[in-house]
C-alpha atoms as a PDB file:
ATOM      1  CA  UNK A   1    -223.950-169.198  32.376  1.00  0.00           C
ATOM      2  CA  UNK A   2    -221.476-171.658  31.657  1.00  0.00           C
ATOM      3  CA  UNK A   3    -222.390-174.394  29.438  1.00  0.00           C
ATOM      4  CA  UNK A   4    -220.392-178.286  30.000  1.00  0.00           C
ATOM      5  CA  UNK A   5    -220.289-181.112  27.883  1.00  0.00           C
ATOM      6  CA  UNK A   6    -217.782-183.779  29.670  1.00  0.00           C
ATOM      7  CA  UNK A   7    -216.726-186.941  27.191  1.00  0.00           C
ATOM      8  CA  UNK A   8    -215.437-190.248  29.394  1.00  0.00           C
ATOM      9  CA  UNK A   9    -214.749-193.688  28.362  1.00  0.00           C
ATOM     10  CA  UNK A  10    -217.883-195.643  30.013  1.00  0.00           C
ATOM     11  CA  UNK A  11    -217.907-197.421  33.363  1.00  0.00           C
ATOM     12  CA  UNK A  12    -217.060-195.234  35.723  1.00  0.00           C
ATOM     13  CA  UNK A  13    -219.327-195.737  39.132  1.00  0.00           C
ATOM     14  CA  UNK A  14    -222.108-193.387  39.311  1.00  0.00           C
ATOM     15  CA  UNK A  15    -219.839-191.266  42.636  1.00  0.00           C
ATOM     16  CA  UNK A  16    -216.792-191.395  40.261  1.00  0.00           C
ATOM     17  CA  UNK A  17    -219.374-189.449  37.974  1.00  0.00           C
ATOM     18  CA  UNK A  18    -220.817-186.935  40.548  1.00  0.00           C
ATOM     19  CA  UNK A  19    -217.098-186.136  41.519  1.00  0.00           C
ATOM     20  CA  UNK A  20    -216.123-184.839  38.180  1.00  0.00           C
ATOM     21  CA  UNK A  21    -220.115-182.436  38.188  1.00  0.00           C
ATOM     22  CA  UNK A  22    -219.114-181.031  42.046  1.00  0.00           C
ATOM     23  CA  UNK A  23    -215.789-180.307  41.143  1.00  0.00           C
ATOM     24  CA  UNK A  24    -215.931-178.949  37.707  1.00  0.00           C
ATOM     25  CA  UNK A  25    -219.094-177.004  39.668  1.00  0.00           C
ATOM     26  CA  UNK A  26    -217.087-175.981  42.198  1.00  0.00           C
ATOM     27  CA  UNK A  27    -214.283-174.694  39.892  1.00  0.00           C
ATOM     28  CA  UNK A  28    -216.461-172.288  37.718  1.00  0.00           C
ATOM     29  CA  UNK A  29    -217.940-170.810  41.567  1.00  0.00           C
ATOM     30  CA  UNK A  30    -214.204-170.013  42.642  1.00  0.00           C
ATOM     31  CA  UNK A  31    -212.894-169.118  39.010  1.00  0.00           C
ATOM     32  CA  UNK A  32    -215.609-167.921  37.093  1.00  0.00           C
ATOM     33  CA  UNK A  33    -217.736-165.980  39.867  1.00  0.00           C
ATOM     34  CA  UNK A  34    -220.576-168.342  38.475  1.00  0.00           C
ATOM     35  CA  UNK A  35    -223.628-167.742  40.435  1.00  0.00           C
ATOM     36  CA  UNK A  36    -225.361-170.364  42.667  1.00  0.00           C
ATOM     37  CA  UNK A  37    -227.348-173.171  41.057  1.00  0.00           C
ATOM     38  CA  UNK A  38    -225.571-172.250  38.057  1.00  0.00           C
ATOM     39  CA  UNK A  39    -224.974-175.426  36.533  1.00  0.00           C
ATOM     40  CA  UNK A  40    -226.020-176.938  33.403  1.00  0.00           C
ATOM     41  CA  UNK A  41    -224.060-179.878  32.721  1.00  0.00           C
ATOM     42  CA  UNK A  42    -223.688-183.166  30.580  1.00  0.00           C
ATOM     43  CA  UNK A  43    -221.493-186.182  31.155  1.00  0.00           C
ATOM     44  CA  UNK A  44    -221.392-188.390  27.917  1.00  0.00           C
ATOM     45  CA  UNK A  45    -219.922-191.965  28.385  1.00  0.00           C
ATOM     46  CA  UNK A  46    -218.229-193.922  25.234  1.00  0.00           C
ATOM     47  CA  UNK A  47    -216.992-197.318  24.671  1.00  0.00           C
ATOM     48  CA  UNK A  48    -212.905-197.348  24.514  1.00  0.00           C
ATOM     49  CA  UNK A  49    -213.811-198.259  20.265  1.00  0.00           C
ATOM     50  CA  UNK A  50    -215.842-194.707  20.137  1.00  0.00           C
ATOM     51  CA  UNK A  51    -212.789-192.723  22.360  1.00  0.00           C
ATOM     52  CA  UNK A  52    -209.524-191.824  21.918  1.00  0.00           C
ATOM     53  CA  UNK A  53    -207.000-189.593  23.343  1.00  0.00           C
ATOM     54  CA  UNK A  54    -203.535-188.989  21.563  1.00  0.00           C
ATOM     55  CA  UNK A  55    -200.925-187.856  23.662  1.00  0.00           C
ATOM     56  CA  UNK A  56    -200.166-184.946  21.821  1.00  0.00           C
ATOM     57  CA  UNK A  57    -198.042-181.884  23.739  1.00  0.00           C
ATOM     58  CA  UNK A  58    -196.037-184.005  25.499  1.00  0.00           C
ATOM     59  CA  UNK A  59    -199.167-185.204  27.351  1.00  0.00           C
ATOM     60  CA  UNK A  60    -199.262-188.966  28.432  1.00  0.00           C
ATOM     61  CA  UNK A  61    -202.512-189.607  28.886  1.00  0.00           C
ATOM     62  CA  UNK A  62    -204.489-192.555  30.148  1.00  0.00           C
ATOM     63  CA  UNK A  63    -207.956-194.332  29.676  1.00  0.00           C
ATOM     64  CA  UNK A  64    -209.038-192.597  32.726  1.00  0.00           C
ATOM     65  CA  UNK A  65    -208.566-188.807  30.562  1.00  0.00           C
ATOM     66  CA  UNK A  66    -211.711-186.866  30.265  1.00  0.00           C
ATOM     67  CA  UNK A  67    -212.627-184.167  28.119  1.00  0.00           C
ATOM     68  CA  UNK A  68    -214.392-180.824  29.354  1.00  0.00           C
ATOM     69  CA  UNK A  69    -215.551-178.725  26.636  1.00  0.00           C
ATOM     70  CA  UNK A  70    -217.376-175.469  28.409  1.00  0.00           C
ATOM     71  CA  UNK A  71    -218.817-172.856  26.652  1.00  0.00           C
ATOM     72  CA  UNK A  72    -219.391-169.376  28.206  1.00  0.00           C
ATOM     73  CA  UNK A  73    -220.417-165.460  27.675  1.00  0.00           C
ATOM     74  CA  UNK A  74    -217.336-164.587  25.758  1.00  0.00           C
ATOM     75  CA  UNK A  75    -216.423-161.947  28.612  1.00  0.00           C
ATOM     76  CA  UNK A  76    -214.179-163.792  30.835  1.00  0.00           C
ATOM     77  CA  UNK A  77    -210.748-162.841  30.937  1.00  0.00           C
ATOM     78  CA  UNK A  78    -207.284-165.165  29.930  1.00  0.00           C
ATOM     79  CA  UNK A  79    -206.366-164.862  33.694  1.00  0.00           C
ATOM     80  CA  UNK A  80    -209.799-165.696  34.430  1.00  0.00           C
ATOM     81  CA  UNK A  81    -209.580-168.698  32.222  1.00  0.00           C
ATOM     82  CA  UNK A  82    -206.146-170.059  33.097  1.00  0.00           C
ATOM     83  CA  UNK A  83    -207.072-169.569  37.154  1.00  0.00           C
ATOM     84  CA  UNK A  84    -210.278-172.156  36.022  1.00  0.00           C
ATOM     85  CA  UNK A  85    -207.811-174.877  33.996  1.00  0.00           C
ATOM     86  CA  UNK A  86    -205.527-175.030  36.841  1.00  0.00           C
ATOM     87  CA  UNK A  87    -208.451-175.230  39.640  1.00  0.00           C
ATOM     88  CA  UNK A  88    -210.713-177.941  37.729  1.00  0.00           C
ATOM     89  CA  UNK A  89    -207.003-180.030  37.611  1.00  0.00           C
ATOM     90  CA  UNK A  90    -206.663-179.808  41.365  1.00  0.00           C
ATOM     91  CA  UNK A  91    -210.267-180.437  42.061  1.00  0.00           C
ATOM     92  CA  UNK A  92    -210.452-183.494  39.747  1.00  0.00           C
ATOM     93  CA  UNK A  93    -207.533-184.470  41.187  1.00  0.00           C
ATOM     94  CA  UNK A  94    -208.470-184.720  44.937  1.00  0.00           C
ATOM     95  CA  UNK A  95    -211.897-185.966  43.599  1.00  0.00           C
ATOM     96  CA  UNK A  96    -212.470-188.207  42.114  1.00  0.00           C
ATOM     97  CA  UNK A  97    -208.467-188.700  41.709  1.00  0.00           C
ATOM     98  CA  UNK A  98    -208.104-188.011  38.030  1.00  0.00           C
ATOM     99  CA  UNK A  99    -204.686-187.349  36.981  1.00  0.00           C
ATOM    100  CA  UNK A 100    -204.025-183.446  35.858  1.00  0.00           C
ATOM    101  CA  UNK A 101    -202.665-184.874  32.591  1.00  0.00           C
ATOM    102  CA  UNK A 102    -205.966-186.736  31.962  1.00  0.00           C
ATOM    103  CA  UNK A 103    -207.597-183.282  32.128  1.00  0.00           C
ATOM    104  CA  UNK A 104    -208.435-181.812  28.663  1.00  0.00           C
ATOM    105  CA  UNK A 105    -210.303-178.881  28.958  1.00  0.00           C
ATOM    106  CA  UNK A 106    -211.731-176.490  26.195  1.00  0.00           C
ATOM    107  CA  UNK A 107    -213.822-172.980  26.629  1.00  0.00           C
ATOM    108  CA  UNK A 108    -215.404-171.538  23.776  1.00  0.00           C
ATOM    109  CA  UNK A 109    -216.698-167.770  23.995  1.00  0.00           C
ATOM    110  CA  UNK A 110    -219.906-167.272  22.710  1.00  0.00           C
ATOM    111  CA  UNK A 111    -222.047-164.027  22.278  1.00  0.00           C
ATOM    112  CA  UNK A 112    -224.432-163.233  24.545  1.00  0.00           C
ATOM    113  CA  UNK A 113    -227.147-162.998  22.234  1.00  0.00           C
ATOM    114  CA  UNK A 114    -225.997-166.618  21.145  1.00  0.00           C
ATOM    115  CA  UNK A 115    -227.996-167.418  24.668  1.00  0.00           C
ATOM    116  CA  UNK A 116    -231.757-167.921  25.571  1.00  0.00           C
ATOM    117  CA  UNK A 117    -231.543-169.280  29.377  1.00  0.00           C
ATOM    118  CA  UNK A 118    -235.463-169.996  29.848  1.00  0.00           C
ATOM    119  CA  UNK A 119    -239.089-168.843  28.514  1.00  0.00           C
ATOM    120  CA  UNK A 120    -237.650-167.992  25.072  1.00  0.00           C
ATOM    121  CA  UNK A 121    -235.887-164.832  26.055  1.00  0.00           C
ATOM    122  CA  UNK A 122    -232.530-164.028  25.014  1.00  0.00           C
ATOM    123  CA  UNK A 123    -229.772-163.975  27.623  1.00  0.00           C
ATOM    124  CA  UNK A 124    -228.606-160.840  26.390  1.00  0.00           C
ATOM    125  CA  UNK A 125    -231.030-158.918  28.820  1.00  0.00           C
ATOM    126  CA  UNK A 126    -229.358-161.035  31.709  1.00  0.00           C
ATOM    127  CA  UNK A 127    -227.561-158.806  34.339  1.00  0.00           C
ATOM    128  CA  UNK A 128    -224.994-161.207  36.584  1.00  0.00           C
ATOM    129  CA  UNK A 129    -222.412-160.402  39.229  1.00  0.00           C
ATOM    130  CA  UNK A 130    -219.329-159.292  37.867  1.00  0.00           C
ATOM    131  CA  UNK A 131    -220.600-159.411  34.266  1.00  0.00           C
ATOM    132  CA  UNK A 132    -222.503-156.937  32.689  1.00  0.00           C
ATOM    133  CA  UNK A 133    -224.784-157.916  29.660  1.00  0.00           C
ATOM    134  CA  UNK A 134    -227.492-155.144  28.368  1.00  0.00           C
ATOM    135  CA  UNK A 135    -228.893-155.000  25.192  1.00  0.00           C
END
């Protein structure tokens, strides 16, 4: 039940756009074992006066960098995690061409009871393949 917010400097075409959803999508499927239709995502575009990117880490990045912040159950694994940073680089890479260096990506564990997926109830009771959540 991954959650994405994806930040962008504005006026990218609207495929350009739909590049960065399928692949990040596609990612989470192969990394994450994130079940079908999974995807709740947001792209948010800014003006280059309301984004920057440093190039902290020894990083040079460019006006084409985007920033993936993805929250998730907190259950998944460091391997799990590094095997979906390394994937969503490739895939951005091939498609829609972003650079791997213009790929910042953040995951933030949350609680499952930190979750209501639909009709109020809490995601807690939720019972997905290859991750186990009971009350």
């Amino acid at each position: 039940m991954p959650l994405l917010h994806i930040s962008m400097r504005a006026g990218k075409p609207e495929a350009y756009r739909q590049a960065i959803l399928d692949g990040l999508y596609r990612a989470m499927r192969e990394a994450l074992n994130v079940p079908e239709g999974d995807e709740f995502m947001t792209i948010s575009e800014h003006d280059a006066s309301n984004f920057r990117c440093g190039n902290a880490y020894g990083v040079k990045r460019s006006d084409d960098a985007v920033l993936i912040q993805i929250t998730v159950f907190a259950s998944r694994t460091a391997e799990q995690k590094k095997a979906l940073y390394r994937r969503i680089a490739e895939l951005l890479g091939e498609n829609p061409g972003i650079r791997s260096e213009d790929v910042f990506v953040n995951v933030l564990d949350a609680p499952a009871e930190n979750w209501s997926v639909g009709n109020g109830d809490r995601a807690i009771c939720l019972t997905l393949p290859d991750l186990q959540i009971s009350s």
